[in-house]
Protein backbone atom coordinates (compact mmCIF):
# COMPACT_ATOMS: atom_id res chain seq x y z
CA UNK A 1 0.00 0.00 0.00
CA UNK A 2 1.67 3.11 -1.26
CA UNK A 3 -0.03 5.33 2.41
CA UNK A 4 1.94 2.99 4.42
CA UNK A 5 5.12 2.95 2.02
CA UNK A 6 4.49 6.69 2.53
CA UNK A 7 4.64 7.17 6.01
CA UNK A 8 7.41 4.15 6.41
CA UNK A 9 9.47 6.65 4.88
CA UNK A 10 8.66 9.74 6.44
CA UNK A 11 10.04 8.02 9.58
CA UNK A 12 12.61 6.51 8.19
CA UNK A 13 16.07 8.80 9.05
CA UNK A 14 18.41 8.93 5.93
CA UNK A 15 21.95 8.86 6.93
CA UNK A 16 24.79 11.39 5.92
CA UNK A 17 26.40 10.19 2.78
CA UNK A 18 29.54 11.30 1.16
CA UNK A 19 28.30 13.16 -1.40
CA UNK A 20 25.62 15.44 0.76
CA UNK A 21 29.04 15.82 3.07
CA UNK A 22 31.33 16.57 -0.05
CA UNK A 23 28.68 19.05 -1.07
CA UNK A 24 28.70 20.79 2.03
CA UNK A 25 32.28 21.02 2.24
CA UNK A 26 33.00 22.27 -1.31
CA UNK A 27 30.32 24.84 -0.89
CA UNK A 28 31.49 26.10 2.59
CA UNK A 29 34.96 25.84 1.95
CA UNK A 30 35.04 27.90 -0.89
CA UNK A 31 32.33 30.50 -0.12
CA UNK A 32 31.39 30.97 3.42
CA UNK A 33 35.28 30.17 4.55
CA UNK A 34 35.92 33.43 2.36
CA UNK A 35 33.71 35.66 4.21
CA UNK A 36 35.35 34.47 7.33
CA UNK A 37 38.58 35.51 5.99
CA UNK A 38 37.74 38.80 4.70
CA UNK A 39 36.53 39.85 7.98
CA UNK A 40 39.49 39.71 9.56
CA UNK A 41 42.10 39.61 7.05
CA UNK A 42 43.05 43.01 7.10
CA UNK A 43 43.44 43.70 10.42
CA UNK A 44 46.78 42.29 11.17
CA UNK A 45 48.43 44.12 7.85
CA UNK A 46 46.79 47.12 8.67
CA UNK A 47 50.17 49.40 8.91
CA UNK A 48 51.54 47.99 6.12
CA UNK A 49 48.49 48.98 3.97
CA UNK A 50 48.42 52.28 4.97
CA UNK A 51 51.80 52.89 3.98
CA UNK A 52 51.31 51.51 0.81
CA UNK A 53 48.33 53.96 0.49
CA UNK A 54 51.17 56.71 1.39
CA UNK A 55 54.08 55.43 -0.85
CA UNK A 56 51.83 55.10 -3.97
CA UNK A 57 49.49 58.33 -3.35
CA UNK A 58 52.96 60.80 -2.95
CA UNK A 59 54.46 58.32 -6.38
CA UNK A 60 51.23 59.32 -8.10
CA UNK A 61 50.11 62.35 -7.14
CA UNK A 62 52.90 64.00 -5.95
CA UNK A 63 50.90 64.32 -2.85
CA UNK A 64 51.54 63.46 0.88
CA UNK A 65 48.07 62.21 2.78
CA UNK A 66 48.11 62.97 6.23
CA UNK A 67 47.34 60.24 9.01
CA UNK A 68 43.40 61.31 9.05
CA UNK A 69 43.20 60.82 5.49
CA UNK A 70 45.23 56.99 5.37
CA UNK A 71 42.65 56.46 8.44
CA UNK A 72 39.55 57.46 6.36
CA UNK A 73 41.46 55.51 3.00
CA UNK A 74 41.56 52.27 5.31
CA UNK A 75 38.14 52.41 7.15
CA UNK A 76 36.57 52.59 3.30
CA UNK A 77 39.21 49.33 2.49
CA UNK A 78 37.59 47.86 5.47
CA UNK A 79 33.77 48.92 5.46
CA UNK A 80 33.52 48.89 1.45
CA UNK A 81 33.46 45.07 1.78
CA UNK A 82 29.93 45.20 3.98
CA UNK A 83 28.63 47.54 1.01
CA UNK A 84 29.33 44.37 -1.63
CA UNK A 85 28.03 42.12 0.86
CA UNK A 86 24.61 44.44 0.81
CA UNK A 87 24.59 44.69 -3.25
CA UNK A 88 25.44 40.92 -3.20
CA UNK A 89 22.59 40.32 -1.10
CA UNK A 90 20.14 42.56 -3.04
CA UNK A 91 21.17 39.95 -6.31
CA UNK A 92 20.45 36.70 -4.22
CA UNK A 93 16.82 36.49 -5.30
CA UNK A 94 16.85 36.55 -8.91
CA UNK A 95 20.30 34.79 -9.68
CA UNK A 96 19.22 31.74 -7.79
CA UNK A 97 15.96 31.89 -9.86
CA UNK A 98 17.54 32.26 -12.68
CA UNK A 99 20.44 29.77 -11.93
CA UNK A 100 19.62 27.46 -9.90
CA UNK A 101 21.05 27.10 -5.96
CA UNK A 102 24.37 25.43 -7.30
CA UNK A 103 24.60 27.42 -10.35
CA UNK A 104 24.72 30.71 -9.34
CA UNK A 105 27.68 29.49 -6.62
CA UNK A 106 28.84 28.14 -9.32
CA UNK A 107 29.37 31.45 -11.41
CA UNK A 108 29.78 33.70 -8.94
CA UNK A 109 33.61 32.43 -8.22
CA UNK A 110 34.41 34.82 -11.01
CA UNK A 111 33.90 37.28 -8.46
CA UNK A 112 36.40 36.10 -6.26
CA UNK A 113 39.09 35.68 -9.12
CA UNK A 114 38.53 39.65 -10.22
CA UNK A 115 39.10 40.50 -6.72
CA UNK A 116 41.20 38.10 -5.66
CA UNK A 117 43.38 39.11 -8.63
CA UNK A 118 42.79 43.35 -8.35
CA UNK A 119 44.45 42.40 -4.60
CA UNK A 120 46.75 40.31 -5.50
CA UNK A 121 48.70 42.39 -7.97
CA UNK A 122 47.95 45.71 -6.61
CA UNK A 123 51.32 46.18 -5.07
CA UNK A 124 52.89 45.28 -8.55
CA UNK A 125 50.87 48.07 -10.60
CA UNK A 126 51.24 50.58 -7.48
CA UNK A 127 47.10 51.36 -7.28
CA UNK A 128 45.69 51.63 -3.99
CA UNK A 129 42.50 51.84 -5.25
CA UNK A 130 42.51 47.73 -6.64
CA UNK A 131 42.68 46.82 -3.02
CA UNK A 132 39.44 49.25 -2.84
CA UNK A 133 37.91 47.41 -5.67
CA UNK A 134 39.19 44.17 -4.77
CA UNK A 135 37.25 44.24 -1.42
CA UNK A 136 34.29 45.53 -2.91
CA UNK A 137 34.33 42.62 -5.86
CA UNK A 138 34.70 39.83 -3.02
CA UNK A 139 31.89 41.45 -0.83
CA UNK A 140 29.67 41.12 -3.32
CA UNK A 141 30.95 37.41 -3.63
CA UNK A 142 30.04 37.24 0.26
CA UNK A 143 26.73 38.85 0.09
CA UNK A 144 25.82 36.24 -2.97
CA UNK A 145 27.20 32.94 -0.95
CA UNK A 146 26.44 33.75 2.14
CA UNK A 147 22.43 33.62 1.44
CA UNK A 148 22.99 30.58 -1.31
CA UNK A 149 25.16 28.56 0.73
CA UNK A 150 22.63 27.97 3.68
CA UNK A 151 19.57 27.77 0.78
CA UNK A 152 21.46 24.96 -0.99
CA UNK A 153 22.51 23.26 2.06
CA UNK A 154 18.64 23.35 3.36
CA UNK A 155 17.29 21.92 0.16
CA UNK A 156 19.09 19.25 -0.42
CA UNK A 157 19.79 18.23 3.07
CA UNK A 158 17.00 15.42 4.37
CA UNK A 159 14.87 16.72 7.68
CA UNK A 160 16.67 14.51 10.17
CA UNK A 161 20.43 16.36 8.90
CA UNK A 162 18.95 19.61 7.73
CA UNK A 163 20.57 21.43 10.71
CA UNK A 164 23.63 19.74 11.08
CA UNK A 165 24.77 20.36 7.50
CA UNK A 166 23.12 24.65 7.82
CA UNK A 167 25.49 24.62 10.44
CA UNK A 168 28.49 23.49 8.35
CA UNK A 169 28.79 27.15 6.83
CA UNK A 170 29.03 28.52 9.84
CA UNK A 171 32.00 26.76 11.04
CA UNK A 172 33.68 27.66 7.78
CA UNK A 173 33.16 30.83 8.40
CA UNK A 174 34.92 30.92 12.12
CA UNK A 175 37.69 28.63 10.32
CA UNK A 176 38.22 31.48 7.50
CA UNK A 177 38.97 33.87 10.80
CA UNK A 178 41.36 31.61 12.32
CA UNK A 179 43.07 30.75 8.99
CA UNK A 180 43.32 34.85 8.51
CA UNK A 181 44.34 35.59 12.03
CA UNK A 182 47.27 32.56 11.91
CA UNK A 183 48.30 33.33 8.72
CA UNK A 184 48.39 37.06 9.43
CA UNK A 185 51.07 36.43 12.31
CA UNK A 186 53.90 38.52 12.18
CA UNK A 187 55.82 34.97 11.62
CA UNK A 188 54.16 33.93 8.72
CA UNK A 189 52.58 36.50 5.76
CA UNK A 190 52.05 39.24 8.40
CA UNK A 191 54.98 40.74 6.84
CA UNK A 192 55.37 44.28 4.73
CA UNK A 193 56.16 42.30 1.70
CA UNK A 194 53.42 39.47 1.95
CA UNK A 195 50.47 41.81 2.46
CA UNK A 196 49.40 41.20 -1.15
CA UNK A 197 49.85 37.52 -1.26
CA UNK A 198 47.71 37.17 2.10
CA UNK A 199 44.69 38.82 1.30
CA UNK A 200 44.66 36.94 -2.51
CA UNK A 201 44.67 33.62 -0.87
CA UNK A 202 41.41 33.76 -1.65
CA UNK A 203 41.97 32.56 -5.11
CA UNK A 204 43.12 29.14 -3.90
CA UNK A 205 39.98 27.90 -2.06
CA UNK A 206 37.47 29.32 -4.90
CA UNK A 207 39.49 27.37 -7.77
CA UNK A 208 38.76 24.31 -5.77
CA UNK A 209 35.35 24.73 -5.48
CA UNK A 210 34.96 25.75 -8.77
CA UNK A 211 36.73 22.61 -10.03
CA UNK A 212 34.73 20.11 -7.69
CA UNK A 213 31.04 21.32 -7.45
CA UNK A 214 29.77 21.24 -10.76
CA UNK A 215 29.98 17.48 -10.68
CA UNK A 216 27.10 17.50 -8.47
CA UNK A 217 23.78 17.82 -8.70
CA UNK A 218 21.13 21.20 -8.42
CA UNK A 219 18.78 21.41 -5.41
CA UNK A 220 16.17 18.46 -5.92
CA UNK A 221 13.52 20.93 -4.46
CA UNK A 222 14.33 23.70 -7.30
CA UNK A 223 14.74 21.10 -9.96
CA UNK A 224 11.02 19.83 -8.88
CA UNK A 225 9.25 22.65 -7.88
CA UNK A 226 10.21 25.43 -10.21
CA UNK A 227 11.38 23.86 -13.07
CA UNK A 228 9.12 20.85 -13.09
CA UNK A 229 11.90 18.44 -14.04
CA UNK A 230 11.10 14.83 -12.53
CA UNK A 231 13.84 13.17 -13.91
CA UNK A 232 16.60 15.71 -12.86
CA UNK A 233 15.16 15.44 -9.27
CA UNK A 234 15.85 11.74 -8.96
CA UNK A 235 18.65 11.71 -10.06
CA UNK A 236 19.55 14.18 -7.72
CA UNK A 237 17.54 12.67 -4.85
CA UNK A 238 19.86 9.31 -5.97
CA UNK A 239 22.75 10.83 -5.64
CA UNK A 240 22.36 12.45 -2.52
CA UNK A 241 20.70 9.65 0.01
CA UNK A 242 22.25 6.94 -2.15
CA UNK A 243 19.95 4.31 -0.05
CA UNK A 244 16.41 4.09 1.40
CA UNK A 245 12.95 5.17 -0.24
CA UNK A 246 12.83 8.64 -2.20
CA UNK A 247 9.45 8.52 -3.25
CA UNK A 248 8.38 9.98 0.25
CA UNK A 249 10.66 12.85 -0.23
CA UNK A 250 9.76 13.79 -3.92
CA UNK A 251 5.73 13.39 -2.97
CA UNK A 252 6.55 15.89 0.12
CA UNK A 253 8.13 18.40 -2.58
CA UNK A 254 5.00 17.81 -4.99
CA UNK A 255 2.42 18.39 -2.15
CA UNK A 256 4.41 21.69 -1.02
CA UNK A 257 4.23 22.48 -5.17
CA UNK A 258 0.20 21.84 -5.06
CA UNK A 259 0.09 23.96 -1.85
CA UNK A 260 1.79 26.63 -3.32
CA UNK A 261 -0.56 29.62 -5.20
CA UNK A 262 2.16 30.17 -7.68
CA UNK A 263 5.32 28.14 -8.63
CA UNK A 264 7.06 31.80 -9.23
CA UNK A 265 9.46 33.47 -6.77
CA UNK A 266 7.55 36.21 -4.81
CA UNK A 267 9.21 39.23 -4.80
CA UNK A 268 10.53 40.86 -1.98
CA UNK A 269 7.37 43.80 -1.87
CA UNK A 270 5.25 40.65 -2.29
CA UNK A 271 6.97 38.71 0.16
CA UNK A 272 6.81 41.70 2.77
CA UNK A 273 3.05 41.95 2.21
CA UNK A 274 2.02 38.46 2.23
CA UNK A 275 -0.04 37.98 5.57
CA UNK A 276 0.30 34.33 5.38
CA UNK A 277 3.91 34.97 6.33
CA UNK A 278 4.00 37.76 8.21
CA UNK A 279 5.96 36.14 11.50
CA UNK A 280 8.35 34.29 9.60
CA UNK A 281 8.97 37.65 7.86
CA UNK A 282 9.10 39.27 12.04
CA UNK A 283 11.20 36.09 12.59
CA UNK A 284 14.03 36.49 10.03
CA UNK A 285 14.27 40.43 10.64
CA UNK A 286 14.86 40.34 14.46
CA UNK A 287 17.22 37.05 14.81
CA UNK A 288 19.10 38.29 11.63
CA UNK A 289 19.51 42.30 12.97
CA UNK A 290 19.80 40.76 16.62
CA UNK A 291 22.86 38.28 15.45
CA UNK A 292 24.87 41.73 14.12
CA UNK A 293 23.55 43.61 17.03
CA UNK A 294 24.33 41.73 19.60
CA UNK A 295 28.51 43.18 19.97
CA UNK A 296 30.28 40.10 18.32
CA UNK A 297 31.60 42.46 15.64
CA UNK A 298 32.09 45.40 18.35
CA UNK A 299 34.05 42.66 20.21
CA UNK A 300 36.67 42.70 17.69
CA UNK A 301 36.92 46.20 17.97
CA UNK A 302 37.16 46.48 21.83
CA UNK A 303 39.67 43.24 22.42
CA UNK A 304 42.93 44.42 22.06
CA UNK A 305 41.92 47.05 24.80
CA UNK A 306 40.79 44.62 26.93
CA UNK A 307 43.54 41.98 26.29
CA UNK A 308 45.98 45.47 27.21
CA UNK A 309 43.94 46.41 30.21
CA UNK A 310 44.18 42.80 31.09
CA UNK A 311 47.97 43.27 31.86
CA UNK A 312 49.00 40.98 28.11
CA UNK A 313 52.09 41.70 26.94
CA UNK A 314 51.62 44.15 23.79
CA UNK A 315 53.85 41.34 21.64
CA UNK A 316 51.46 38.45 22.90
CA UNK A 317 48.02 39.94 22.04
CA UNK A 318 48.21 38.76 18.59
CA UNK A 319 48.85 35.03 19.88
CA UNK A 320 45.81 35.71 22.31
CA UNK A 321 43.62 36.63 19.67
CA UNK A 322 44.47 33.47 17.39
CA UNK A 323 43.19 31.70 19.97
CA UNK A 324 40.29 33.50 20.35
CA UNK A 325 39.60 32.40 16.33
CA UNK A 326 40.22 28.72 17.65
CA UNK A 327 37.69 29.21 20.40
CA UNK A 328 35.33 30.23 17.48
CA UNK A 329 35.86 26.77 15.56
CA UNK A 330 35.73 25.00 18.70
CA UNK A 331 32.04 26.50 19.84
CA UNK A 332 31.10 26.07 16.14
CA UNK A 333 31.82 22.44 15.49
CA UNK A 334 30.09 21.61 19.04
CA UNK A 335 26.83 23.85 17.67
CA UNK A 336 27.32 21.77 14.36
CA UNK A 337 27.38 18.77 16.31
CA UNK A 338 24.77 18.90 18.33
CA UNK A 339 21.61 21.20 16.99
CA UNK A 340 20.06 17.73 15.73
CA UNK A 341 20.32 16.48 19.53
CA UNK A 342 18.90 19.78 20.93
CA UNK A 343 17.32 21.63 18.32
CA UNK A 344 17.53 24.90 17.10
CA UNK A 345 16.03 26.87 19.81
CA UNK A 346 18.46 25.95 22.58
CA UNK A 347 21.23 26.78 21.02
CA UNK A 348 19.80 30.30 19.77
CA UNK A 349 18.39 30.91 23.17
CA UNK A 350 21.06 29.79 25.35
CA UNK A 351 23.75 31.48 22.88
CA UNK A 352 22.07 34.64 23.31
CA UNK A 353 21.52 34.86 26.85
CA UNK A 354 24.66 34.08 27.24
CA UNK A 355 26.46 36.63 25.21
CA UNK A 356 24.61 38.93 27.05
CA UNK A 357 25.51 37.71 30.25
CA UNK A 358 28.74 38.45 29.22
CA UNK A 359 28.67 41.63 27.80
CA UNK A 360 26.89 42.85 31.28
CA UNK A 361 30.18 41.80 32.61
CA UNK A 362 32.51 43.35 30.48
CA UNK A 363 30.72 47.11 31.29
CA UNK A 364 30.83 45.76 35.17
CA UNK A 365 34.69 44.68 35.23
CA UNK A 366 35.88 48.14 33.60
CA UNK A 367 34.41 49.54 36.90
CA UNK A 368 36.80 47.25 38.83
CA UNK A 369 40.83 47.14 37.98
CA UNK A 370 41.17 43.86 39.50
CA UNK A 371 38.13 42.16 36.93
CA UNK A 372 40.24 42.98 34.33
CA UNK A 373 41.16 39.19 33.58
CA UNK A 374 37.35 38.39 33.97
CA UNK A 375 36.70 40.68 30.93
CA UNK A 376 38.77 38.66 29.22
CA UNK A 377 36.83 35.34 30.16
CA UNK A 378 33.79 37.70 28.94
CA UNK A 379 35.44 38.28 25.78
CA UNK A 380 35.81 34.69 25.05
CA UNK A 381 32.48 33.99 26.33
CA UNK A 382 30.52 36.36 24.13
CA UNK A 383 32.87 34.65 21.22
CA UNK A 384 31.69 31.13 22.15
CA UNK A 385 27.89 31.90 22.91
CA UNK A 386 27.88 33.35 19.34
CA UNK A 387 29.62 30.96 17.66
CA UNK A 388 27.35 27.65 19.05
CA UNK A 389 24.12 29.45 18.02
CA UNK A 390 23.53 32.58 17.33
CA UNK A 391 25.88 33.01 13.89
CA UNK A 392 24.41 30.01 12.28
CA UNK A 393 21.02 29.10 13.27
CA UNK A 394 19.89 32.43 11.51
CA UNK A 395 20.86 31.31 8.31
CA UNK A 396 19.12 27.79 8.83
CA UNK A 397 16.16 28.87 10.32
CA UNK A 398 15.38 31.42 6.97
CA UNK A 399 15.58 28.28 4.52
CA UNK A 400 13.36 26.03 7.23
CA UNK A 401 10.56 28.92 7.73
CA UNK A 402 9.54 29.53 4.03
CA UNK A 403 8.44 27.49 1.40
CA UNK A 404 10.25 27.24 -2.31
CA UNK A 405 8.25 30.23 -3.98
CA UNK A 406 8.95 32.71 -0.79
CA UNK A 407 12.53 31.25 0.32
CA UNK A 408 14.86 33.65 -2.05
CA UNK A 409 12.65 36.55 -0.90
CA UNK A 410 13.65 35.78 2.06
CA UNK A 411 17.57 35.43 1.96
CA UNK A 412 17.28 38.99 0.33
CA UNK A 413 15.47 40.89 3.02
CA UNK A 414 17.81 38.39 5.48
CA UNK A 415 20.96 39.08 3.84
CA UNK A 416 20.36 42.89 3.33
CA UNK A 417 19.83 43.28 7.05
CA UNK A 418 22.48 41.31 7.92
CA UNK A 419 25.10 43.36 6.16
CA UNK A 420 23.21 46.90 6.85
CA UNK A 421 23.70 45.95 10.75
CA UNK A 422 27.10 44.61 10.06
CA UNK A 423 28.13 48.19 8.48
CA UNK A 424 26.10 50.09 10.41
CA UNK A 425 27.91 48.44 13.77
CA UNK A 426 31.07 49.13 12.11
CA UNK A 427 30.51 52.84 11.59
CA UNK A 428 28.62 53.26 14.58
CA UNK A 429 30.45 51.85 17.65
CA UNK A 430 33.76 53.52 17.59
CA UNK A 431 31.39 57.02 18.39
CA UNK A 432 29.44 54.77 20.73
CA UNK A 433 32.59 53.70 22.51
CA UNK A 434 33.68 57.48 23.00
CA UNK A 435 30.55 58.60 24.32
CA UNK A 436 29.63 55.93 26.61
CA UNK A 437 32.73 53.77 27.31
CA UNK A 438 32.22 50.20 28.43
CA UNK A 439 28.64 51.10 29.25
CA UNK A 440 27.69 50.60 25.21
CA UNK A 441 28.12 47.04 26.34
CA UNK A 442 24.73 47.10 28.00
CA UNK A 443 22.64 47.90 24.94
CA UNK A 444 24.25 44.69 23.27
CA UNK A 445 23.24 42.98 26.40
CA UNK A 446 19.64 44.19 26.11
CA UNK A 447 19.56 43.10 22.22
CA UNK A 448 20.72 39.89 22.87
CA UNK A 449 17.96 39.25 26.01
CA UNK A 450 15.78 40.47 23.93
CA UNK A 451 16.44 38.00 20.81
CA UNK A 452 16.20 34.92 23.76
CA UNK A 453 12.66 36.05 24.75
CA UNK A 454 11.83 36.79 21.69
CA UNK A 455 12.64 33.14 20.27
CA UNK A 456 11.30 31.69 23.64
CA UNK A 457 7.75 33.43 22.83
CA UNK A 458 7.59 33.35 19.09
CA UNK A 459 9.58 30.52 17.26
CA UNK A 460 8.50 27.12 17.66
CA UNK A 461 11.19 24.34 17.45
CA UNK A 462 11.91 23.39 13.55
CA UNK A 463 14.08 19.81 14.28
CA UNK A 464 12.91 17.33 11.81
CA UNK A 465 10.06 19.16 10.20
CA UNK A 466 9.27 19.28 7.10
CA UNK A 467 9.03 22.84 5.16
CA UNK A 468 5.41 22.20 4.35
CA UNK A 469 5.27 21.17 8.69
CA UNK A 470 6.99 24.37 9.68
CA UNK A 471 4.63 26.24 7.48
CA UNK A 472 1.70 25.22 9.22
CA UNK A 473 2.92 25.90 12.95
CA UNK A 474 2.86 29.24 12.01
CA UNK A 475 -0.39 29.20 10.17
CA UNK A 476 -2.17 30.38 13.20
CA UNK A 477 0.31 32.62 14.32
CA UNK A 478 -0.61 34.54 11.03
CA UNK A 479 -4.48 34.02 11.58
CA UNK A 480 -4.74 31.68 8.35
CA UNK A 481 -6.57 28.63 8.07
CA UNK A 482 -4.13 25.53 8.28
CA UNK A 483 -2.87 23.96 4.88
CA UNK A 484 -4.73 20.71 4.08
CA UNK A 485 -2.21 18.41 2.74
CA UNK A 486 -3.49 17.06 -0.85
CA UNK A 487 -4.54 13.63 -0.94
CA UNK A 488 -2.23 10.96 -2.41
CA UNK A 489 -4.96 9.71 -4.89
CA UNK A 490 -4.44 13.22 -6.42
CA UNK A 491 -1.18 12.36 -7.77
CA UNK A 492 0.30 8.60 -7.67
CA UNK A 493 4.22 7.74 -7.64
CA UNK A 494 4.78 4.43 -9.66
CA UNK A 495 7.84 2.86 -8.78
CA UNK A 496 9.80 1.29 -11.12
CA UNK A 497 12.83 -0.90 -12.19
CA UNK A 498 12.71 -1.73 -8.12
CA UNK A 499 13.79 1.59 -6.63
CA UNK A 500 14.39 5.45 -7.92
CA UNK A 501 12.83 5.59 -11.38
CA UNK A 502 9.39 7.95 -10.54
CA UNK A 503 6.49 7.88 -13.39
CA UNK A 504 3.77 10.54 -12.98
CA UNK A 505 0.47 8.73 -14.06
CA UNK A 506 -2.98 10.72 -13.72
CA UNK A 507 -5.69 8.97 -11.45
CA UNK A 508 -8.41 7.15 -13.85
């Protein structure tokens, strides 16, 4: 009986295989590992680059910059890569339309080898302004992956693995600061005359993704529910799970098709004025402005002071903040590891409240000269509590709280207010930090309490739900009448040559 094959398989729990893990790696490693690195690339040659901005500027212009202006030239060399991240993010919804999940990862690596390259040889053609351009190119890169990546992951991952692999970004992503922060030791390329090579390193991770991916296959779910191709979708589905019953999966996809009003992407005005989604829309703004908000990215602003304050030796900070970056692998491969034990909500909650319990007592310790080493601890803590929850789950929970037709909507308006708060934290704090001190602290404590009660009250636990599922736990949140699953008679799966091979045949 094809009701009972049906639900056999809905219960059934499909194990990683190597090609969902490959997948995730290839994508990861040479997309969200590059955002990572970008981030903090540039802080440990940031001497060196303003004296290349001097050297060239006086060759070129006859024309001596003062330190305010290198300062203003580096801050845009920094900040410009946020504004590529927003443009990038802007793009997400029609390229992934257009070219599939995979495909528009896929073509976007030229990105990376423009600015990769503008970087790279900037030194050799004397032009500041390629580094400029170089950071801007790769931001957009960032704003692109960083939306796909997690979309990809969530569509071809099964429910039981869906947050394990959304997590794998993530941990990419603290790996690409650790890589940066090693490699920019003053031991290694942190060196006047490696600046260039370090920051086009990018290059090498990109060309093997490039090389690898496109031997796999598109997103089953995109293959099935916009572009109606069957055929593509099992072989997809095949190559992904490898063993066990597909038919469940594809007639899940179908029914969320049938449920659908339109197999078109919404657009992001349409999106933002569909009721029938209104909290998921409440959902993705606060937990993706609250993950920015919440002082991570001030942290890296305020830690050398702290690690100085502490009584560190000024030679040993840079050591101390490497391991800082492994702390952030660390906290993100125990996340990784356990949101299919605990669920999403745990970790976003607990991360949260956390961080915030932490930032309280970094403004408390300033009061006290002997706390300084326990604003240190706080430092690390509000590095941790981010890293097992709070800079993933976001990401996850956007592919898991929309269905196919809403979903790149969503990574736009996500992704856009991601990088707004990320440049908008960047520009803000240092003017927050004057006028305030270690009190500004407190308001990142208050955004991340609020994100935790937020999540408690209003996000229901997603672990091993279908996207059709998730849709209808919020159905009466939005004051809609609950989706009625299709009937199976509608629409019957014929199996054949024993397992894999789906024929569509019309109920006589």
């Amino acid at each position: 009986d094809w009701n009972q094959t049906n639900v056999y398989s809905a219960k059934q729990k499909i194990h990683l295989t190597w090609s969902l893990l490959a997948v995730a790696f290839l994508a990861s490693f040479g997309s969200s590992m590059l955002y990572g690195f970008n981030l903090a690339v540039v802080n440990s040659p940031a001497e060196y680059i303003k004296a290349f901005y001097n050297e060239t500027l006086t060759e070129r212009h006859h024309w001596t910059p003062d330190e305010h202006f290198l300062t203003i030239l580096y801050s845009l060399t920094v900040s410009i890569f946020a504004i590529g991240g927003m443009i990038g993010a802007l793009l997400v919804g029609r390229l992934v339309t257009k070219y599939g999940r995979k495909g528009t990862l896929v073509r976007s690596t030229t990105l990376v080898f423009i600015g990769g390259s503008l970087m790279g040889f900037s030194r050799w053609f004397r032009n500041p302004f390629m580094v400029i351009a170089g950071r801007f190119i790769t931001g957009v890169h960032s704003g692109i992956s960083l939306s796909v990546v997690p979309m990809y992951l969530g569509e071809i991952a099964p429910k039981n693995l869906r947050g394990f692999l959304g997590l794998v970004p993530s941990i990419h992503i603290c790996l690409g600061v650790f890589i940066a922060q090693v490699l920019g030791l003053s031991e290694l390329l942190g060196k006047e005359e490696h600046w260039p090579l370090l920051l086009s390193l990018v290059l090498f991770p990109t060309l093997v993704q490039l090389m690898l991916l496109p031997w796999f296959p598109e997103s089953p779910r995109y293959l099935l529910i916009e572009k109606g191709n069957v055929h593509a979708t099992v072989t997809a589905l095949k190559c992904f799970r490898k063993k066990g019953n597909i038919q469940a999966e594809v007639e899940e996809m179908q029914e969320e098709q049938r449920s659908l009003s339109s197999i078109k992407t919404l657009s992001v005005r349409r999106l933002l004025m569909d009721r029938s989604v209104r909290w998921q829309v409440v959902t993705i703004v606060v937990v993706n402005i609250g993950m920015q908000l919440s002082g991570i990215d001030a942290i890296w602003f305020y830690t050398n002071e702290i690690f100085r304050n502490a009584g560190i030796p000024e030679p040993h900070i840079q050591y101390t903040t490497v391991g800082t970056g492994a702390i952030e692998v660390i906290a993100g491969m125990l996340g990784c590891f356990t949101i299919e034990r605990v669920g999403r909500r745990p970790l976003i909650i607990g991360g949260f409240l956390f961080m915030g319990l932490c930032c309280a007592g970094i403004a408390v310790s300033a009061q006290f000269p002997f706390m300084s080493y326990i604003s240190v601890g706080c430092v690390v803590g509000i590095i941790a509590g981010f890293c097992i929850g709070p800079a993933g789950v976001p990401f996850l929970i956007t592919a898991e709280l929309f269905k196919q037709s809403h979903r790149p909507s969503a990574y736009t308006v996500a992704g856009c207010l991601n990088w707004l708060s990320n440049f908008t934290i960047g520009f803000v704090f240092p003017f927050l930090e004057d006028a305030t001190g270690p009190y500004c602290y407190l308001i990142f404590c208050a955004i991340c309490w609020g994100v935790a009660v937020y999540t408690i009250l209003i996000i229901p636990e997603t672990k091993n739900k279908t996207f059709l599922e998730i849709s209808q736990m919020f159905a009466a949140k939005n004051s809609i009448q609950k989706e009625e699953p299709t009937p199976n008679s509608h629409l019957k799966l014929a199996l054949m040559n024993g397992y894999g091979s789906l024929g569509l045949h019309d109920e006589k």
